[in-house]
Every structure is written in C-alpha cells, then in structure tokens.
C-alpha atoms as a PDB file:
ATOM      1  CA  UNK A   1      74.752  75.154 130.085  1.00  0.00           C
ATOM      2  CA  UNK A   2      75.608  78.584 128.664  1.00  0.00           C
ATOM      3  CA  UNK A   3      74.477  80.569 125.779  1.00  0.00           C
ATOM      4  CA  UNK A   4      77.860  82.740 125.470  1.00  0.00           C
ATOM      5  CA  UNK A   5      81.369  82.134 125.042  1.00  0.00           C
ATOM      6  CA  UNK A   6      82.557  80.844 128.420  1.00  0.00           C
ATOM      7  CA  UNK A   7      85.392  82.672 129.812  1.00  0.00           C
ATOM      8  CA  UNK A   8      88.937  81.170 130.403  1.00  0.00           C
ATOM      9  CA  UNK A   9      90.582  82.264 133.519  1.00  0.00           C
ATOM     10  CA  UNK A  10      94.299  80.860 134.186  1.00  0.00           C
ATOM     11  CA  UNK A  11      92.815  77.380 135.662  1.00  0.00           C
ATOM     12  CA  UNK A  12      90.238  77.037 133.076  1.00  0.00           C
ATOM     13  CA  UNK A  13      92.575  77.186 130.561  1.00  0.00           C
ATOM     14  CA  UNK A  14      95.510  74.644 131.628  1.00  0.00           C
ATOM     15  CA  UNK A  15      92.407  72.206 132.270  1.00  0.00           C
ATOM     16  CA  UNK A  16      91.803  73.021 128.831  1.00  0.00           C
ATOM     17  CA  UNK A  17      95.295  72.328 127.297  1.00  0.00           C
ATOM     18  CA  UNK A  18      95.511  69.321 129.854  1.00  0.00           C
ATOM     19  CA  UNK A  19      92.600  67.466 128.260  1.00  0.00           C
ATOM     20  CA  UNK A  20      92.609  67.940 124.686  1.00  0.00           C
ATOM     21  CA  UNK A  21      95.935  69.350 123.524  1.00  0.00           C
ATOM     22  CA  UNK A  22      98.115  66.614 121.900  1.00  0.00           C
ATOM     23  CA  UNK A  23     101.246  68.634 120.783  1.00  0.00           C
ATOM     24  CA  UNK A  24     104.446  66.954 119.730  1.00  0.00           C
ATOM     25  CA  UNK A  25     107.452  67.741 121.623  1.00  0.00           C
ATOM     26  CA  UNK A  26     109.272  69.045 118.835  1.00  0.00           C
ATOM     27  CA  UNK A  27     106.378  71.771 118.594  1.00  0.00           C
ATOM     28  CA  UNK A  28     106.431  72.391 121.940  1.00  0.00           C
ATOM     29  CA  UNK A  29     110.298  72.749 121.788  1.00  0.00           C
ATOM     30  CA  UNK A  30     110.091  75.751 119.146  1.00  0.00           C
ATOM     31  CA  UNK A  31     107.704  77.172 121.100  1.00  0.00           C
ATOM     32  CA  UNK A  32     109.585  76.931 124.278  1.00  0.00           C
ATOM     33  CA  UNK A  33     112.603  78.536 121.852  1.00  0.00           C
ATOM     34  CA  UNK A  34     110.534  81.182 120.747  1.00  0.00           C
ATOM     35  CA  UNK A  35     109.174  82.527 124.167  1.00  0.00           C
ATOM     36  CA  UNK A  36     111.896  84.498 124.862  1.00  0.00           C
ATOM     37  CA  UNK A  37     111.964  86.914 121.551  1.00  0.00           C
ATOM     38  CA  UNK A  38     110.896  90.578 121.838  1.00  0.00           C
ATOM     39  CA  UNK A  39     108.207  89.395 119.018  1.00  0.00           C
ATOM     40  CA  UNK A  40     107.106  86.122 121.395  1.00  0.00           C
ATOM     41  CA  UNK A  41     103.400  87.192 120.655  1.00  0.00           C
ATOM     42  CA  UNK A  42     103.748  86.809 117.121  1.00  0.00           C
ATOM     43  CA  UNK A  43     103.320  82.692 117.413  1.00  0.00           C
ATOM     44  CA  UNK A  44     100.128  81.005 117.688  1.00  0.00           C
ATOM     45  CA  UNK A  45      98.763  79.122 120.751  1.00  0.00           C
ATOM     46  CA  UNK A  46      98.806  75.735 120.459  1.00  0.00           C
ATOM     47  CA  UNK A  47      95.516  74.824 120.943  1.00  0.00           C
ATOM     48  CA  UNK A  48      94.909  77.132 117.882  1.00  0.00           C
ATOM     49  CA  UNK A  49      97.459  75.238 115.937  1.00  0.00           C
ATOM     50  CA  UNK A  50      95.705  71.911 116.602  1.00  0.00           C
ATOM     51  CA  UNK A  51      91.994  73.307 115.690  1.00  0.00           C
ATOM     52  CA  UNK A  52      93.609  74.671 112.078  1.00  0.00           C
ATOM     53  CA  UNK A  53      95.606  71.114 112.043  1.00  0.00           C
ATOM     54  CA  UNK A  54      91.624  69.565 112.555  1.00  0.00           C
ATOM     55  CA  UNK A  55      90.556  71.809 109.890  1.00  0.00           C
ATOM     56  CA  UNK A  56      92.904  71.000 106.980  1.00  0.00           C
ATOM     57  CA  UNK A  57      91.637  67.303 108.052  1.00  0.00           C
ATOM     58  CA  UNK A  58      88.085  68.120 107.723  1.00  0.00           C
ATOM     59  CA  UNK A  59      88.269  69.703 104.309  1.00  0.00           C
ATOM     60  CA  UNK A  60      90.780  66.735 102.942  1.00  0.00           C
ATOM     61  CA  UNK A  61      93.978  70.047 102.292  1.00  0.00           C
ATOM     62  CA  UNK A  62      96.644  69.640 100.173  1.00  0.00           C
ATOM     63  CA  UNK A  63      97.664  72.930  99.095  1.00  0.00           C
ATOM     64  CA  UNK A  64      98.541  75.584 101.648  1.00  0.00           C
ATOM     65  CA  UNK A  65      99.225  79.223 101.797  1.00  0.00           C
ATOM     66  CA  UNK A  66     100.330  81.231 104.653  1.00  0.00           C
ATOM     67  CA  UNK A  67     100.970  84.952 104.943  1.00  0.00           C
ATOM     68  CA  UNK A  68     103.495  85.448 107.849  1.00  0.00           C
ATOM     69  CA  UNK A  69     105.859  82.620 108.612  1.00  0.00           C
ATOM     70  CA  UNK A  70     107.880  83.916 112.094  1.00  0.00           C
ATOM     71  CA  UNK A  71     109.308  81.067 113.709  1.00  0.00           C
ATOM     72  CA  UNK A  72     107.365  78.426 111.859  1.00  0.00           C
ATOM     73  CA  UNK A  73     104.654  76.815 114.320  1.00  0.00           C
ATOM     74  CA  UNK A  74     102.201  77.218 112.519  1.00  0.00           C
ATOM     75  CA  UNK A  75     103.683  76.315 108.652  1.00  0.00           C
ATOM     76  CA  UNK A  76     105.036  73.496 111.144  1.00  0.00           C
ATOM     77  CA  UNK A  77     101.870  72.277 112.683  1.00  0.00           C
ATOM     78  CA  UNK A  78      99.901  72.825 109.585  1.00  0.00           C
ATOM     79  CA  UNK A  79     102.448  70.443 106.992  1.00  0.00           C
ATOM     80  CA  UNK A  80     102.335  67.924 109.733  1.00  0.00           C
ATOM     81  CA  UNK A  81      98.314  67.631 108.938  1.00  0.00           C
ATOM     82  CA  UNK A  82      98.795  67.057 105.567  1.00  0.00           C
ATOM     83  CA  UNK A  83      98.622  64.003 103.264  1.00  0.00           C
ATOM     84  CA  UNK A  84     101.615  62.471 101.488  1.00  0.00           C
ATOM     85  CA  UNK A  85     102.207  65.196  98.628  1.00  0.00           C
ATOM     86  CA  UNK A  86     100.448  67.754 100.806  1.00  0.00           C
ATOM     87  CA  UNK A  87     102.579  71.499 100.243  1.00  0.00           C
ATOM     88  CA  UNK A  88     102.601  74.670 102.370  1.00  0.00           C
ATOM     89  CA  UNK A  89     103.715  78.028 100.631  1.00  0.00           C
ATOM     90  CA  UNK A  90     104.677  80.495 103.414  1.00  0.00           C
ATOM     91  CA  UNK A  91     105.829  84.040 102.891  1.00  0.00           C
ATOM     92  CA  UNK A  92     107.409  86.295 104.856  1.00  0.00           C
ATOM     93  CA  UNK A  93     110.433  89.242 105.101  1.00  0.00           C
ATOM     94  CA  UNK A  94     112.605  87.931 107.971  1.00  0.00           C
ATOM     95  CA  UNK A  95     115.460  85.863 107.240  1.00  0.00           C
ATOM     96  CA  UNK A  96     116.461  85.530 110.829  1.00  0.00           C
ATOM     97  CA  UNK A  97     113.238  84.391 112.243  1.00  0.00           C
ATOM     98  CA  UNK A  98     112.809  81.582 108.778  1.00  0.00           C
ATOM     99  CA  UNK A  99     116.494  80.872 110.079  1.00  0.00           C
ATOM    100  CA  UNK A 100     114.638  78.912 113.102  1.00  0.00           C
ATOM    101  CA  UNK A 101     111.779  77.816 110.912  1.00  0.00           C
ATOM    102  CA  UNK A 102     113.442  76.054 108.426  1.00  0.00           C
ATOM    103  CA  UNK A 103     115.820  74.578 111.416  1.00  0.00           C
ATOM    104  CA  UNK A 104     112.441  72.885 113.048  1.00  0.00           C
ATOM    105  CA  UNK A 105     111.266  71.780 109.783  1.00  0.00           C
ATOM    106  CA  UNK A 106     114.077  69.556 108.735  1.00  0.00           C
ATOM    107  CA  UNK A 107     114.070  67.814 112.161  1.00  0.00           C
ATOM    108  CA  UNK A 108     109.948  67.029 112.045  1.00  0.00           C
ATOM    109  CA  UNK A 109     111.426  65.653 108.065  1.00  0.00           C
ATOM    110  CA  UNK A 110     108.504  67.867 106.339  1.00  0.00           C
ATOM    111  CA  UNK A 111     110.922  70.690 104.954  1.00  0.00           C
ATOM    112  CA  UNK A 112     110.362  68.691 101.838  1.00  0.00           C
ATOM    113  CA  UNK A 113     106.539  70.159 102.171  1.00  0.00           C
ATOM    114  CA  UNK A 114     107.061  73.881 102.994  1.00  0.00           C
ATOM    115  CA  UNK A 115     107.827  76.150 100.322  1.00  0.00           C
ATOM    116  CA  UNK A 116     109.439  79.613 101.764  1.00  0.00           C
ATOM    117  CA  UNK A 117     109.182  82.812  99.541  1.00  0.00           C
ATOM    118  CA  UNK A 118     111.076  85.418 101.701  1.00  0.00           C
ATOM    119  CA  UNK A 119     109.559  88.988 100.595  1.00  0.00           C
ATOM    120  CA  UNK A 120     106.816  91.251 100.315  1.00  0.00           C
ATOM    121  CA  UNK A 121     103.913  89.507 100.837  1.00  0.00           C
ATOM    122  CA  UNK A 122     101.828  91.050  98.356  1.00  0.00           C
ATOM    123  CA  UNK A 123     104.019  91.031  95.605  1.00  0.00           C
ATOM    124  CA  UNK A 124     104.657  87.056  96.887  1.00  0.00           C
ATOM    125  CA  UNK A 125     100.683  86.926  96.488  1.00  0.00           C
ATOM    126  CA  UNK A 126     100.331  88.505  93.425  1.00  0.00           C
ATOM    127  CA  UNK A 127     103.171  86.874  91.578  1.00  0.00           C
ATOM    128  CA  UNK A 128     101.444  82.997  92.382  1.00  0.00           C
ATOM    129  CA  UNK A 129      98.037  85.023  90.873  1.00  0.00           C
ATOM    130  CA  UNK A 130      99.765  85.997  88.143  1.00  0.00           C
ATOM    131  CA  UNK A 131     101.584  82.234  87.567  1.00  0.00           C
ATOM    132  CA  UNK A 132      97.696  80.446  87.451  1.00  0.00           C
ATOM    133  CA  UNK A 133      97.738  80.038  91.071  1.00  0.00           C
ATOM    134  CA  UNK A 134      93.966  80.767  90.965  1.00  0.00           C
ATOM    135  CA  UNK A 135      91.811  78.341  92.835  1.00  0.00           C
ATOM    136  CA  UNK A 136      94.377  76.304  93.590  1.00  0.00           C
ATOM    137  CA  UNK A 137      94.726  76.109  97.369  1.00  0.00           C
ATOM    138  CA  UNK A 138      92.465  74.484  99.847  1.00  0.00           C
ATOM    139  CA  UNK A 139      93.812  76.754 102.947  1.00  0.00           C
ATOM    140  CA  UNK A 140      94.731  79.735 103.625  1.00  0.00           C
ATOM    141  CA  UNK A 141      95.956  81.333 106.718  1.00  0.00           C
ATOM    142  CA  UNK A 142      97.026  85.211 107.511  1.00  0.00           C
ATOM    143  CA  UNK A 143      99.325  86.059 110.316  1.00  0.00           C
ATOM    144  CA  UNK A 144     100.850  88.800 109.086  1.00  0.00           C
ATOM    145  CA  UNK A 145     100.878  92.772 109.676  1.00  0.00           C
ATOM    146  CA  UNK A 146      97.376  93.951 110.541  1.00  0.00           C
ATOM    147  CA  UNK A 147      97.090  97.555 108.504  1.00  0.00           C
ATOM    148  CA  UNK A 148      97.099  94.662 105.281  1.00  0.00           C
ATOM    149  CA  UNK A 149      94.425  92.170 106.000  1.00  0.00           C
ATOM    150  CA  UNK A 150      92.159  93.263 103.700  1.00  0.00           C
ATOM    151  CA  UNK A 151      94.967  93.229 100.963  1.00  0.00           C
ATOM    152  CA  UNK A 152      95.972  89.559 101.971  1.00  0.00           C
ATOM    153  CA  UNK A 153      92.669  88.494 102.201  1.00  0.00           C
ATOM    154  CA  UNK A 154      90.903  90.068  98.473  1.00  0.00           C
ATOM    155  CA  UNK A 155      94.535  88.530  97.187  1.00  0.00           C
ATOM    156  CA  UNK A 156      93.626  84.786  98.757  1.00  0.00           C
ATOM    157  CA  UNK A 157      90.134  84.559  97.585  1.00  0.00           C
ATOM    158  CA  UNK A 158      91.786  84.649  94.248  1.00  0.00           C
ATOM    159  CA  UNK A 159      94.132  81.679  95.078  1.00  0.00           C
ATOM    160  CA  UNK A 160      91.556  79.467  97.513  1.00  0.00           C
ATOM    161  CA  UNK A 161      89.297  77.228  95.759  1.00  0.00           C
ATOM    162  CA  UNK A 162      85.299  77.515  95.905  1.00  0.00           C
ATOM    163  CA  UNK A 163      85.117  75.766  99.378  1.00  0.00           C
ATOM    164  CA  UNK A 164      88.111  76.415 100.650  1.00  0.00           C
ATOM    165  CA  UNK A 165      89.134  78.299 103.757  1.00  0.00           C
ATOM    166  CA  UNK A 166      90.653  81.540 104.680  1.00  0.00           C
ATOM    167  CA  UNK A 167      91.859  81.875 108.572  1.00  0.00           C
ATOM    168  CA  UNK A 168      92.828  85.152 109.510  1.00  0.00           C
ATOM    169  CA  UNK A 169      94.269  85.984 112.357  1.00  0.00           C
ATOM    170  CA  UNK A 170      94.431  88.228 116.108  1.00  0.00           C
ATOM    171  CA  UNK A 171      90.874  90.001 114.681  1.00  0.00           C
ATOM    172  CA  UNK A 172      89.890  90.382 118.714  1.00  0.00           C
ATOM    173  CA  UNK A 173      93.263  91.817 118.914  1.00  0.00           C
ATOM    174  CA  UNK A 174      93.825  91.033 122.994  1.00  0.00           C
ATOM    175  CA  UNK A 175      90.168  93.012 123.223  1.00  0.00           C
ATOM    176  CA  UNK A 176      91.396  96.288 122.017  1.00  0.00           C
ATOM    177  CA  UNK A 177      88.787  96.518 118.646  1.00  0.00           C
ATOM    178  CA  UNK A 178      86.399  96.342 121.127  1.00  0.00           C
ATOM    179  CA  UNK A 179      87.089  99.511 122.897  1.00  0.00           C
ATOM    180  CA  UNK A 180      86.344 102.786 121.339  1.00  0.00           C
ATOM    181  CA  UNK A 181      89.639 104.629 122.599  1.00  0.00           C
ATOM    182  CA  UNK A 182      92.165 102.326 121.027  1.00  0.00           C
ATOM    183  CA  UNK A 183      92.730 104.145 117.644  1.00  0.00           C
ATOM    184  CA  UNK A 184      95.852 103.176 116.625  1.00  0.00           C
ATOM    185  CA  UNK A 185      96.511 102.219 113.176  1.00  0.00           C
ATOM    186  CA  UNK A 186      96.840  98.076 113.531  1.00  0.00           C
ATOM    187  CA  UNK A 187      93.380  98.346 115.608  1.00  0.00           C
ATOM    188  CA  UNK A 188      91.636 100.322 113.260  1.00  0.00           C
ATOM    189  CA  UNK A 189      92.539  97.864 110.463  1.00  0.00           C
ATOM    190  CA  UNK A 190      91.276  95.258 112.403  1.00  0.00           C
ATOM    191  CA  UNK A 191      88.084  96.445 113.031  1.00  0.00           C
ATOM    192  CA  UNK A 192      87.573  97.585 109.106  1.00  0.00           C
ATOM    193  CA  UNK A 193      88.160  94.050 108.940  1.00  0.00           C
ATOM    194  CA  UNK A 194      86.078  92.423 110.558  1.00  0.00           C
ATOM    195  CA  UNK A 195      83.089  94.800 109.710  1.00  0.00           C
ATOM    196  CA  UNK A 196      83.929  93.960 105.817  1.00  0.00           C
ATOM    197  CA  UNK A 197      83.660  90.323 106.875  1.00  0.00           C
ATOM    198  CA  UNK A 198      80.251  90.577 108.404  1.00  0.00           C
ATOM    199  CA  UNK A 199      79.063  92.114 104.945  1.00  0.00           C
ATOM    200  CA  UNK A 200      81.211  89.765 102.539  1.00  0.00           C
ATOM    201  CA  UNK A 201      78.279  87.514 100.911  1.00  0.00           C
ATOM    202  CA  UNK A 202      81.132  85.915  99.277  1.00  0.00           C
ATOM    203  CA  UNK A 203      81.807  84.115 101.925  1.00  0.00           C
ATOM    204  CA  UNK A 204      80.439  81.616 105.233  1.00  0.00           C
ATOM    205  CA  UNK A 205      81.767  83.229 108.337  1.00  0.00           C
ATOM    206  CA  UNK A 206      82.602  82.556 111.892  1.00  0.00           C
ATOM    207  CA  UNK A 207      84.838  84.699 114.314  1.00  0.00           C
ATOM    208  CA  UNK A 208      86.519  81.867 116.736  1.00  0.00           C
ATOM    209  CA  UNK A 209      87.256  83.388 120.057  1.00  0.00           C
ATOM    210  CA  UNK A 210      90.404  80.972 120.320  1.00  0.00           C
ATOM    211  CA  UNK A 211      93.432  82.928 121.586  1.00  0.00           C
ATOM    212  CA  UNK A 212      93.479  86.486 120.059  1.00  0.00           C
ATOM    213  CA  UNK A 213      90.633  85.446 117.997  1.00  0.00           C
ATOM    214  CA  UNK A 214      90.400  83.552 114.336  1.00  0.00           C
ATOM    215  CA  UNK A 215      88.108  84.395 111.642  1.00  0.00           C
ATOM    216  CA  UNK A 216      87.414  81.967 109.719  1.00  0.00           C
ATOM    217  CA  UNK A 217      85.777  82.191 105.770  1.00  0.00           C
ATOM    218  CA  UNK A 218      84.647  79.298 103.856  1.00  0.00           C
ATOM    219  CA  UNK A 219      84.384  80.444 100.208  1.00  0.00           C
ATOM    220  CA  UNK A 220      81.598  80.053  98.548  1.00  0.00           C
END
C-alpha cells in the first residue's frame, strides 16, 4: 500500500502499458509516424489517450471540442470512443501537421466525425459561442499553447454543459512548475493555472499525474 502517487521508473512503466494498454495499431502507427518531428512532444501518451477514451464512456459524450489538433491522436482516439452520431470539433493553425491528421482519420473511417476549424483558436472558440454553441458539448480537451489556458478554458466553460468535462493538458509541465527557478513564460502560465483551478468553485477538480499531467474539471 501507498498513500502517494507511486513513481514510474522505465520498468514500471512498460509493465504498465503491457497490462492495460489496448491501442489499435493504426494509433500506434501515427504515433510511430509522429516520433520523429521536432514537435514529437506535442502528442499525448497513449495510456492518456485511453483514460480520456474511458472518460467520454463514463459520461455517455457525444459532442467534442478540442483546442490543439497536431497530428491527430488524440481527436483520433477520442472519435473512436464515441457513439454512432458522436462529433469532435478540433481547432488548430497548422495545415501541415492536420495534413497527417486528417490522413489517419479517413483510414480508422471516423473523418465523417471530426470537424477541423484550422485558425486561431480563440476566435475558433468564440465564433461557436457566438453561433449558440453554449452548453452544448459534453468534453472538452486543451492541448494547445500554454501562455492561453486560462483563455481556452473561461471560453469552454461557456460551450461544456453543466456536468461536463474540461481536460487540460501538460499542467506538471515535465516538473518544471514545481521548481521556483523555471520562469519562463509557458511555466508561469501554467502555474497561474493551476492555482486558478484550485480556487475555481465552479468547478470539481482533480490534477491526474498521467504523463505531463491532466487536470481534469467537471462543471458544476
């Protein structure tokens, strides 16, 4: 027995993937593709993508929203959870990157599901606020850049439904918000972050320490 978070050295954790990670092979083959990019770190673990996969399950999602698309593992993983009908909306800038994305989606046969708005983010957000997008989705997950959290996040409690759930993640950022001489800019966001969480009554909270860390809020 323990009563912290146990930590994962190297054989800990492929024990870990070895007995509970069930990840198709055509996931596994975009992240295999992905690996070698200069941005590699931008894509979620897979054992991350199966706990949100478990968590659109729980809370019966058909509407999803994602801020930050990359390569598309997670869109990918996430539209493979969902029901018959089930829809992801996933923004993002790079047309390169959604090149790949949308190339993996039309092979799994859920393109059909994912909705891509290439663009700014906020003005993506805004403009689905703005076309009675409020309360409509049952998910939410940000992936995006770090200095805008709080922006993405005020933005999706206006378009997640009164229990739904907002993920948000990298907010133990590879351990850096917890040392006081990492100041840079993406770091300090982070840790504004996570200290507005902690005070947000609008909202159930846990901080998941799965890969760089996932917050997740269930709205109340």
């Amino acid at each position: 027995m323990s009563n912290r978070t146990i930590y994962l050295n190297d054989g800990l954790y492929d024990y870990l993937l070895g007995v509970s990670l069930r990840e198709p092979d055509l996931l596994r083959r975009l992240r295999d593709e992905t690996r070698p990019m200069p941005e590699a770190d931008c894509q979620i673990s897979p054992e991350q993508g199966q706990f949100m996969a478990l968590l659109l399950r729980a809370i019966g999602a058909r509407r999803v929203l994602e801020v930050g698309t990359f390569t598309g593992y997670s869109s990918l993983v996430m539209a493979l959870a969902l029901p018959e009908g089930g829809r992801v909306v996933t923004c993002d800038r790079s047309e390169e990157y959604t090149r790949i994305a949308r190339r993996y989606w039309r092979e799994a046969g859920v393109d059909g599901r994912i909705e891509l708005r290439l663009g700014d983010a906020q003005q993506t957000l805004a403009r689905l606020i703005a076309d009675d997008g409020r309360g409509r989705f049952d998910f939410a997950f940000i992936d995006a850049d770090k200095e805008n959290d709080g922006t993405y996040f005020e933005q999706c409690m206006e378009l997640v439904r009164q229990g739904g759930i907002i993920a948000i993640d990298n907010t133990l950022w590879s351990g850096r918000v917890a040392d006081p001489a990492q100041v840079d800019s993406d770091t300090v966001a982070i840790r504004a972050f996570n200290a507005a969480r902690l005070r947000d009554e609008r909202v159930d909270l846990s901080l998941v320490p799965i890969a760089d860390g996932l917050t997740v809020c269930r709205k109340r």
